[in-house]
PDB file of N, CA and C in Angstrom:
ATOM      1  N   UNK A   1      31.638  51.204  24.945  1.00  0.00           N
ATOM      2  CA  UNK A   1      30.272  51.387  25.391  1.00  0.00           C
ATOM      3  C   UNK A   1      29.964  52.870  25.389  1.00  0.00           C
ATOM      4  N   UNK A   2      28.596  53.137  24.566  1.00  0.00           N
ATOM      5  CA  UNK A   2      28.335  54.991  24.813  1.00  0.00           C
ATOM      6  C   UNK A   2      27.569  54.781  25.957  1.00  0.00           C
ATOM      7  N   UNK A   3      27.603  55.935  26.057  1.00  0.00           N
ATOM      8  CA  UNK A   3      26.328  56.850  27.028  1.00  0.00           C
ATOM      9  C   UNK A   3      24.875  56.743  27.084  1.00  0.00           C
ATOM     10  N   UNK A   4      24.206  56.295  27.548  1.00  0.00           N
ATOM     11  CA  UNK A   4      22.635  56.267  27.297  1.00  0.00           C
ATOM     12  C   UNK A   4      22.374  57.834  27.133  1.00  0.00           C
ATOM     13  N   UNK A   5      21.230  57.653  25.865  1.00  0.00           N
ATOM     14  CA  UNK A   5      20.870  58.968  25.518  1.00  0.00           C
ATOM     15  C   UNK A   5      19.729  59.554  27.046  1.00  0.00           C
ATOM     16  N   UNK A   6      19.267  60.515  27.122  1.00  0.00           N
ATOM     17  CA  UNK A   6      18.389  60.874  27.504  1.00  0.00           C
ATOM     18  C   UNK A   6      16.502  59.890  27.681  1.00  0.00           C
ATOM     19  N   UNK A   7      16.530  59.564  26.165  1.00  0.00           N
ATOM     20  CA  UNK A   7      15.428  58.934  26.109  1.00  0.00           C
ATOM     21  C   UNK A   7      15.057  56.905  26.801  1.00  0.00           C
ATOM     22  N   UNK A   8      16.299  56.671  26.402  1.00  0.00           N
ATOM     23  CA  UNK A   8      16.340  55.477  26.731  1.00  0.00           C
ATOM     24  C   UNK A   8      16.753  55.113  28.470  1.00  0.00           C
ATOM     25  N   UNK A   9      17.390  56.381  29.001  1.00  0.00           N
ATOM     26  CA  UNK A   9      18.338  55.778  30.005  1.00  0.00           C
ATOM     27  C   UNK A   9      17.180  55.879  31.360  1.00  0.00           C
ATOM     28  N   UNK A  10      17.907  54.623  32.001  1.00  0.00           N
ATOM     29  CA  UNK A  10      16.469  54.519  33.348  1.00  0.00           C
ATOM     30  C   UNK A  10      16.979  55.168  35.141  1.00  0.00           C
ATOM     31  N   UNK A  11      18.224  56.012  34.658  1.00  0.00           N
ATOM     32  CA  UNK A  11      18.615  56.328  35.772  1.00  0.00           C
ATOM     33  C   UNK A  11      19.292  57.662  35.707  1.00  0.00           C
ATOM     34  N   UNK A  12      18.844  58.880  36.242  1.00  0.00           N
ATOM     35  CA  UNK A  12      20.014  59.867  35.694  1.00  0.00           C
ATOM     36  C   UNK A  12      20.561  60.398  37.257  1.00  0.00           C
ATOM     37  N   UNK A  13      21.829  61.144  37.095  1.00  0.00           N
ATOM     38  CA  UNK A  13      22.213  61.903  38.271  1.00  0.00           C
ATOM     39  C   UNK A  13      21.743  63.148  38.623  1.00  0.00           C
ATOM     40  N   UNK A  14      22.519  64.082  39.560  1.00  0.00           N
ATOM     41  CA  UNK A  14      21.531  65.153  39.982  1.00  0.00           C
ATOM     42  C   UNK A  14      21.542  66.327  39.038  1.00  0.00           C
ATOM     43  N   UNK A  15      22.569  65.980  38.002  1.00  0.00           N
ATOM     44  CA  UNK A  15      22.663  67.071  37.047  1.00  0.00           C
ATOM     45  C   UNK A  15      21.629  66.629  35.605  1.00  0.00           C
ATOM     46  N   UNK A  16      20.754  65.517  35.911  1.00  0.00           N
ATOM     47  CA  UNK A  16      20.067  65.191  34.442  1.00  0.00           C
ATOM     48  C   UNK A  16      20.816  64.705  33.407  1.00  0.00           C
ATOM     49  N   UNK A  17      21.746  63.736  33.982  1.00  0.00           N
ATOM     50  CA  UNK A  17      22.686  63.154  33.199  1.00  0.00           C
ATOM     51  C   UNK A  17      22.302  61.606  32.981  1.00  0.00           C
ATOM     52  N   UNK A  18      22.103  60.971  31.680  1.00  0.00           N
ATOM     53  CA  UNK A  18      21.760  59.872  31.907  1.00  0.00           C
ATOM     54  C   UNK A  18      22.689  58.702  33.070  1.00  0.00           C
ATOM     55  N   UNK A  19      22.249  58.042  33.432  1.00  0.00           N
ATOM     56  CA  UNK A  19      23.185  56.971  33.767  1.00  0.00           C
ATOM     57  C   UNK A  19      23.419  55.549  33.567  1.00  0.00           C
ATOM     58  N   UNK A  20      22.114  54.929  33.385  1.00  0.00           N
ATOM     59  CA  UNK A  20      22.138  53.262  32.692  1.00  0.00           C
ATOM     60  C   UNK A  20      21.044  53.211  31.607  1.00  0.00           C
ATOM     61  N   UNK A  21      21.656  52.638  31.181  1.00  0.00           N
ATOM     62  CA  UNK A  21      20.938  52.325  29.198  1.00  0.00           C
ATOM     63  C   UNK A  21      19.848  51.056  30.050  1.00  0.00           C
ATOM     64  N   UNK A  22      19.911  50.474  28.539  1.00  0.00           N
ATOM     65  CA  UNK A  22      18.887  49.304  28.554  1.00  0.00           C
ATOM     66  C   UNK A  22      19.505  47.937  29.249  1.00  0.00           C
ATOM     67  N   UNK A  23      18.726  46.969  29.010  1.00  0.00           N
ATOM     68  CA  UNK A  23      19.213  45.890  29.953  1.00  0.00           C
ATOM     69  C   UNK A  23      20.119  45.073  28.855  1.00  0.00           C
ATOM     70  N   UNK A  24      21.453  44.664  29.315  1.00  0.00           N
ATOM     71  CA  UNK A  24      22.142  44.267  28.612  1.00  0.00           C
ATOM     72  C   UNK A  24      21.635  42.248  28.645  1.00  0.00           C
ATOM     73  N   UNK A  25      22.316  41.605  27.597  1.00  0.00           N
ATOM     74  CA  UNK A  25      22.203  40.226  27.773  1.00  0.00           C
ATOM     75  C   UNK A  25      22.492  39.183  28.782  1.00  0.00           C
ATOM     76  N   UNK A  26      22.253  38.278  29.151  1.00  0.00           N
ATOM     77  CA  UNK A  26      21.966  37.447  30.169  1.00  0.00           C
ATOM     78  C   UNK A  26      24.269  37.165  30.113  1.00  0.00           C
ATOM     79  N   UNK A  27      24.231  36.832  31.688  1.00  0.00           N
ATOM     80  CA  UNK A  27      25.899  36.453  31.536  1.00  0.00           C
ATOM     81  C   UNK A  27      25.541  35.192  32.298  1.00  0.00           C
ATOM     82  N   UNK A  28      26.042  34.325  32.206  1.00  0.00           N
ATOM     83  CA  UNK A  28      26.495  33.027  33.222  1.00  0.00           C
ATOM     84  C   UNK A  28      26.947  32.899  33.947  1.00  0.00           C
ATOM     85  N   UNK A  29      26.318  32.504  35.188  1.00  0.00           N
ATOM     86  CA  UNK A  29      27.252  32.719  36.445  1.00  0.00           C
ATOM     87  C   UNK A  29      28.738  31.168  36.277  1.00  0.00           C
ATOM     88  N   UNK A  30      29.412  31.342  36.818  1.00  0.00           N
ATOM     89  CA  UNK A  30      30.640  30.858  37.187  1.00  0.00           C
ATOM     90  C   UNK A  30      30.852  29.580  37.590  1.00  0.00           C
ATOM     91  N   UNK A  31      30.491  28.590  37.055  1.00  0.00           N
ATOM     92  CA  UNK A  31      30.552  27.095  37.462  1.00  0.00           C
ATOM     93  C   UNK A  31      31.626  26.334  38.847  1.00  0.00           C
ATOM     94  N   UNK A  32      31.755  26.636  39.862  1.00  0.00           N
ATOM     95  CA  UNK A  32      32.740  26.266  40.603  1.00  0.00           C
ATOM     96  C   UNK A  32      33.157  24.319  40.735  1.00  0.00           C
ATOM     97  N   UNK A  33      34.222  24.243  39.720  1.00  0.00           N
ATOM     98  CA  UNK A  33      34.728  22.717  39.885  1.00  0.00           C
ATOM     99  C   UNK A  33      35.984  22.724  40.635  1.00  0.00           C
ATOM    100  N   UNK A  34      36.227  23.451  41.648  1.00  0.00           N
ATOM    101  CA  UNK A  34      37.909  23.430  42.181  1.00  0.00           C
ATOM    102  C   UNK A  34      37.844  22.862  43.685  1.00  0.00           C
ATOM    103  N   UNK A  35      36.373  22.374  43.648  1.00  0.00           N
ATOM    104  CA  UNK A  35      36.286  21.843  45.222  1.00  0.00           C
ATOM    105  C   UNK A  35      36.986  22.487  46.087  1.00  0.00           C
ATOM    106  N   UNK A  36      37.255  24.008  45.990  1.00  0.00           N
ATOM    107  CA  UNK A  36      37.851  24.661  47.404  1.00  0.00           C
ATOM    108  C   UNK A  36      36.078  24.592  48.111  1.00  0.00           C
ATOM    109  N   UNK A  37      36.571  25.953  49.211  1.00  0.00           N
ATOM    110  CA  UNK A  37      35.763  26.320  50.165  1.00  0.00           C
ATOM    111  C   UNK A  37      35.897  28.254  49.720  1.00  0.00           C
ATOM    112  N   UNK A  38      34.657  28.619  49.415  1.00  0.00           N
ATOM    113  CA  UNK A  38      34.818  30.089  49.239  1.00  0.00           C
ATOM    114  C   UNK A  38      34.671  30.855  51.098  1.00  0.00           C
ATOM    115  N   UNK A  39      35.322  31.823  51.009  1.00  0.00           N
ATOM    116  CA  UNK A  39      35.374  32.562  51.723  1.00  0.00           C
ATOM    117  C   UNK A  39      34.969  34.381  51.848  1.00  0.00           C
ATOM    118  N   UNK A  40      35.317  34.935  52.441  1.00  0.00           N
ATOM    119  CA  UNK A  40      35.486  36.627  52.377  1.00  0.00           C
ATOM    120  C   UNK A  40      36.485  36.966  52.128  1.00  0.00           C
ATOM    121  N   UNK A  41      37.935  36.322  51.647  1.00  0.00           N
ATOM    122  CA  UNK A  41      39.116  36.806  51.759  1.00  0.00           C
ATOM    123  C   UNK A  41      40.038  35.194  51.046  1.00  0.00           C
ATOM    124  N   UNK A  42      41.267  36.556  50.284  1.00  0.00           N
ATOM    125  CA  UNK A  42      41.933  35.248  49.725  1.00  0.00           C
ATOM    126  C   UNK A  42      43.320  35.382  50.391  1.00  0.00           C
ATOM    127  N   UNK A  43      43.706  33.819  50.550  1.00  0.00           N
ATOM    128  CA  UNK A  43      44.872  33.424  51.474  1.00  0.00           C
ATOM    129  C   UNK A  43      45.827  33.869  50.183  1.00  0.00           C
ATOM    130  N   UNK A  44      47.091  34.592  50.830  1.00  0.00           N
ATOM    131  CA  UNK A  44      48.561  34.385  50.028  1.00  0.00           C
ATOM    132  C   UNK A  44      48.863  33.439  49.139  1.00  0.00           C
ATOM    133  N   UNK A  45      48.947  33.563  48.535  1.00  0.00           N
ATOM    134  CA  UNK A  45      49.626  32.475  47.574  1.00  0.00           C
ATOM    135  C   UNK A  45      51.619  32.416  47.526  1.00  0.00           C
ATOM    136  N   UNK A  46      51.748  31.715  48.512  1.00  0.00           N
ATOM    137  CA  UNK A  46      53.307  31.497  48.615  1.00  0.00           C
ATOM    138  C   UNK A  46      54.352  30.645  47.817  1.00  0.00           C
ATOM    139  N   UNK A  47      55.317  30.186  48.159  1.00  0.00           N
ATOM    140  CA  UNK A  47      56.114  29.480  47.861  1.00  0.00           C
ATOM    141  C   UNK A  47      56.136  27.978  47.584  1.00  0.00           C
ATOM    142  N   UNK A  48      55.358  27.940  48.795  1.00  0.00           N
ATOM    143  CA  UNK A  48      55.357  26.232  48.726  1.00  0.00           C
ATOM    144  C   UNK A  48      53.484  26.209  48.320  1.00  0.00           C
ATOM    145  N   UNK A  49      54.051  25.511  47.551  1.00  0.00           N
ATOM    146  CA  UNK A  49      52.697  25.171  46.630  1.00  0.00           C
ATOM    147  C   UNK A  49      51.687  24.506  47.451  1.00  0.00           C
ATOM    148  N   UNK A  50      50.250  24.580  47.567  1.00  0.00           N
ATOM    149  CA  UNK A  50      49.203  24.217  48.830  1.00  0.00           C
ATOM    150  C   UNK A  50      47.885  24.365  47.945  1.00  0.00           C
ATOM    151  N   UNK A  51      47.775  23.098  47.246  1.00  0.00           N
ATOM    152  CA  UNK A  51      46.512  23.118  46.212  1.00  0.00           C
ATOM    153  C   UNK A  51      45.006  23.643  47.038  1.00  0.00           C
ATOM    154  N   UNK A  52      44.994  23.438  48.529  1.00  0.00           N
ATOM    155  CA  UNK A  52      43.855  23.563  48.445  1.00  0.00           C
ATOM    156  C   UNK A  52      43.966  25.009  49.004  1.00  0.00           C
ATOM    157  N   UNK A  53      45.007  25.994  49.131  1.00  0.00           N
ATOM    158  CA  UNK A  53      44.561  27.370  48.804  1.00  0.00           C
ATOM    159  C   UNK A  53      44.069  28.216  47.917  1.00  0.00           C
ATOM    160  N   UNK A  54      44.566  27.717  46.994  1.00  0.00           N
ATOM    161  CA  UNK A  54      44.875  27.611  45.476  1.00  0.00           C
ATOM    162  C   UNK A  54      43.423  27.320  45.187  1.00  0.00           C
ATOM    163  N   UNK A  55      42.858  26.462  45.395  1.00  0.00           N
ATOM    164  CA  UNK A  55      41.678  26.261  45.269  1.00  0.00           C
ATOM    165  C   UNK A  55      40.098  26.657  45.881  1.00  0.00           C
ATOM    166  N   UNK A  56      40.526  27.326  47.055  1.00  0.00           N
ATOM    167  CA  UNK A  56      39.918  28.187  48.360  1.00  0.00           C
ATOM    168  C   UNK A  56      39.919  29.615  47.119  1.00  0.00           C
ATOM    169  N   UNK A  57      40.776  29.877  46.959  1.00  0.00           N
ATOM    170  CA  UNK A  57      40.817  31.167  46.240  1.00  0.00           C
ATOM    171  C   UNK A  57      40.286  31.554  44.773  1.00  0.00           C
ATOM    172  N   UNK A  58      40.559  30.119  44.103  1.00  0.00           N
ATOM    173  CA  UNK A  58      39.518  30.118  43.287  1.00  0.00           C
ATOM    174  C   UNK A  58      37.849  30.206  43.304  1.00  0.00           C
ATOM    175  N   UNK A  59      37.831  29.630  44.314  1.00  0.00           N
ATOM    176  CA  UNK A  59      36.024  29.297  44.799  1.00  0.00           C
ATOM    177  C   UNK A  59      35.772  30.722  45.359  1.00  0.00           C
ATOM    178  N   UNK A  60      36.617  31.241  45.845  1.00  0.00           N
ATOM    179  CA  UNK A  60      36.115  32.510  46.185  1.00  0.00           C
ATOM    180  C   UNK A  60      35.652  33.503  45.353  1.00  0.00           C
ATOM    181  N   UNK A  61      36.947  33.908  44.436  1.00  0.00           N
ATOM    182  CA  UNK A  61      36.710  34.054  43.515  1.00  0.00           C
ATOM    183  C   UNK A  61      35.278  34.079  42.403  1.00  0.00           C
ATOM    184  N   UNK A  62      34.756  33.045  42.223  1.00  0.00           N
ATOM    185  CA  UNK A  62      33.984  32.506  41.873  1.00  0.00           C
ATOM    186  C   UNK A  62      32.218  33.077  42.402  1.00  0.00           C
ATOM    187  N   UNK A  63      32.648  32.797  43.348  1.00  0.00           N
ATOM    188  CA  UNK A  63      31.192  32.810  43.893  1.00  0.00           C
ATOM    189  C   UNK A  63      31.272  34.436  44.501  1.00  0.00           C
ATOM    190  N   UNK A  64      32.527  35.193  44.614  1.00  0.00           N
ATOM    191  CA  UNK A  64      32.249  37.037  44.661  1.00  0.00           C
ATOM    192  C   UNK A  64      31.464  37.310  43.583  1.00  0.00           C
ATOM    193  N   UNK A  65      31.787  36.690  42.201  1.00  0.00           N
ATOM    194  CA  UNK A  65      31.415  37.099  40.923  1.00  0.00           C
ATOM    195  C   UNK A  65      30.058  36.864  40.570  1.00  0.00           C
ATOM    196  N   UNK A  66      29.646  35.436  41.158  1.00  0.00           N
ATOM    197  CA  UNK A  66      28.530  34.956  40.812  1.00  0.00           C
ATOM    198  C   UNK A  66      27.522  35.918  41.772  1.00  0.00           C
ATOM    199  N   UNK A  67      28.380  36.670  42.853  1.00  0.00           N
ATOM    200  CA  UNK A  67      27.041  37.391  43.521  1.00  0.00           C
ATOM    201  C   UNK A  67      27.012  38.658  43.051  1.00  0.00           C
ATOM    202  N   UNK A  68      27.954  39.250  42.774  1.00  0.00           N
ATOM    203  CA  UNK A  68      27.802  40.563  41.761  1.00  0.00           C
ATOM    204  C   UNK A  68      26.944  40.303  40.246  1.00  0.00           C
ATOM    205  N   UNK A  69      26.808  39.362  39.756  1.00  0.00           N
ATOM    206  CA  UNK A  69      25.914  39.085  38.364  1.00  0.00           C
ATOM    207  C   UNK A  69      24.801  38.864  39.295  1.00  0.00           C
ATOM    208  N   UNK A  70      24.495  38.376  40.567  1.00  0.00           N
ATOM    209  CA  UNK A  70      23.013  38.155  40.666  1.00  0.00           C
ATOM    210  C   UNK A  70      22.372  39.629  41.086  1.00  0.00           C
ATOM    211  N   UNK A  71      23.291  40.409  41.812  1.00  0.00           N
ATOM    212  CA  UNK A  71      22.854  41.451  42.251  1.00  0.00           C
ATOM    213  C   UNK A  71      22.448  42.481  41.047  1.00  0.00           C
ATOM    214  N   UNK A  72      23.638  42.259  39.854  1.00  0.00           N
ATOM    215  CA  UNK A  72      23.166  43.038  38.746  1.00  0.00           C
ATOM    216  C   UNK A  72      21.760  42.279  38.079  1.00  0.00           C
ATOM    217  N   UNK A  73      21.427  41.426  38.286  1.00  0.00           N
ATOM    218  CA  UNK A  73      20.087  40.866  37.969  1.00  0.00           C
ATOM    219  C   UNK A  73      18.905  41.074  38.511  1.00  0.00           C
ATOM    220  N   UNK A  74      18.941  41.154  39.479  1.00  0.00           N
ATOM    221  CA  UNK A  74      18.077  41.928  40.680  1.00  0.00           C
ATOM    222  C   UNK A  74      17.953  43.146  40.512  1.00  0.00           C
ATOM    223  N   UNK A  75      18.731  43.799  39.844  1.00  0.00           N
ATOM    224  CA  UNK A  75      18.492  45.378  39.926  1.00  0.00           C
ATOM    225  C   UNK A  75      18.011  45.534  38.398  1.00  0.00           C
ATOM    226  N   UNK A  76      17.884  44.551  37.481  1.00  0.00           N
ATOM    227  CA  UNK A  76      17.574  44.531  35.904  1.00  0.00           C
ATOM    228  C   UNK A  76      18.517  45.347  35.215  1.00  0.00           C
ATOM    229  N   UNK A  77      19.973  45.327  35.833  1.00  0.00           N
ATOM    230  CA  UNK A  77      20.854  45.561  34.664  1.00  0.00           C
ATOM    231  C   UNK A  77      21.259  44.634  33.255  1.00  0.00           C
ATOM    232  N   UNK A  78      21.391  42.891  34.027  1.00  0.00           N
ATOM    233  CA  UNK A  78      21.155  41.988  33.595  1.00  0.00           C
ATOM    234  C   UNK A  78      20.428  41.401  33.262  1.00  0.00           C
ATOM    235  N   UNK A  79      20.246  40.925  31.847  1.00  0.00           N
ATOM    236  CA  UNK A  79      19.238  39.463  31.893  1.00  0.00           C
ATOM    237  C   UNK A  79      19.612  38.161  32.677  1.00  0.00           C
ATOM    238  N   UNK A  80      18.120  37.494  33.303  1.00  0.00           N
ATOM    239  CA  UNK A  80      18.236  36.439  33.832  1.00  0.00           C
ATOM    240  C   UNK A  80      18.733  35.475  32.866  1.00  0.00           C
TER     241      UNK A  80
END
Protein backbone atom coordinates (compact mmCIF):
# COMPACT_ATOMS: atom_id res chain seq x y z
CA UNK A 1 0.00 0.00 0.00
CA UNK A 2 1.56 3.72 -0.92
CA UNK A 3 1.06 6.82 0.66
CA UNK A 4 -1.77 9.09 -0.30
CA UNK A 5 -0.45 11.84 -2.36
CA UNK A 6 -1.15 15.27 -1.14
CA UNK A 7 -4.07 15.77 -3.53
CA UNK A 8 -6.18 12.89 -2.88
CA UNK A 9 -5.56 12.30 0.87
CA UNK A 10 -8.54 13.40 3.35
CA UNK A 11 -6.51 13.57 6.45
CA UNK A 12 -3.02 14.98 7.06
CA UNK A 13 -0.83 15.30 10.33
CA UNK A 14 0.66 18.32 11.95
CA UNK A 15 3.54 18.27 9.66
CA UNK A 16 1.22 18.33 6.25
CA UNK A 17 1.72 14.86 5.77
CA UNK A 18 -0.92 13.03 4.03
CA UNK A 19 -2.62 10.40 6.05
CA UNK A 20 -5.70 8.41 4.45
CA UNK A 21 -6.22 7.96 0.70
CA UNK A 22 -9.55 7.23 -0.77
CA UNK A 23 -12.20 4.94 0.43
CA UNK A 24 -11.18 1.51 -0.02
CA UNK A 25 -13.86 -1.45 -1.06
CA UNK A 26 -16.67 -2.72 0.94
CA UNK A 27 -15.27 -5.92 3.42
CA UNK A 28 -17.83 -8.36 4.97
CA UNK A 29 -18.43 -8.50 8.24
CA UNK A 30 -17.84 -12.02 9.89
CA UNK A 31 -20.71 -14.47 9.87
CA UNK A 32 -20.77 -15.99 13.48
CA UNK A 33 -21.91 -19.95 13.19
CA UNK A 34 -19.98 -21.28 16.42
CA UNK A 35 -22.97 -20.64 18.68
CA UNK A 36 -20.50 -19.41 21.43
CA UNK A 37 -21.34 -16.28 23.49
CA UNK A 38 -18.95 -13.22 22.56
CA UNK A 39 -17.45 -11.46 25.26
CA UNK A 40 -14.59 -8.64 26.19
CA UNK A 41 -12.00 -11.20 26.77
CA UNK A 42 -10.82 -14.64 25.63
CA UNK A 43 -10.76 -17.63 28.10
CA UNK A 44 -7.34 -19.86 27.97
CA UNK A 45 -7.42 -22.38 25.86
CA UNK A 46 -6.08 -25.45 27.94
CA UNK A 47 -5.57 -28.95 27.99
CA UNK A 48 -8.65 -30.47 28.35
CA UNK A 49 -10.55 -29.70 25.45
CA UNK A 50 -14.03 -27.47 26.35
CA UNK A 51 -15.84 -26.81 22.95
CA UNK A 52 -17.79 -24.21 24.25
CA UNK A 53 -14.66 -22.04 25.07
CA UNK A 54 -13.41 -22.73 22.03
CA UNK A 55 -16.36 -21.43 20.73
CA UNK A 56 -16.88 -18.29 23.23
CA UNK A 57 -13.58 -17.29 21.71
CA UNK A 58 -14.39 -17.65 18.43
CA UNK A 59 -17.59 -15.45 18.70
CA UNK A 60 -15.56 -13.06 20.25
CA UNK A 61 -13.35 -12.94 18.02
CA UNK A 62 -15.77 -12.38 15.50
CA UNK A 63 -17.84 -9.81 16.54
CA UNK A 64 -14.30 -7.53 17.89
CA UNK A 65 -13.79 -7.61 14.09
CA UNK A 66 -17.15 -7.05 12.92
CA UNK A 67 -17.03 -3.83 15.18
CA UNK A 68 -13.77 -2.53 13.97
CA UNK A 69 -15.15 -2.85 10.06
CA UNK A 70 -18.26 -1.00 11.25
CA UNK A 71 -16.38 1.66 12.92
CA UNK A 72 -14.10 1.86 9.81
CA UNK A 73 -17.42 2.41 7.95
CA UNK A 74 -18.64 5.07 9.95
CA UNK A 75 -15.66 6.98 9.60
CA UNK A 76 -15.80 6.29 5.45
CA UNK A 77 -12.65 4.44 5.38
CA UNK A 78 -14.78 1.59 4.23
CA UNK A 79 -17.38 0.91 1.84
CA UNK A 80 -20.73 -0.08 3.15
Amino acid sequence: MTQPSKDTSKLADSGDRPQIGEQVAAIADITDGTLGTASDALAEITASYVEATIANSFATNAAKINAILAAMRNHGLIAD
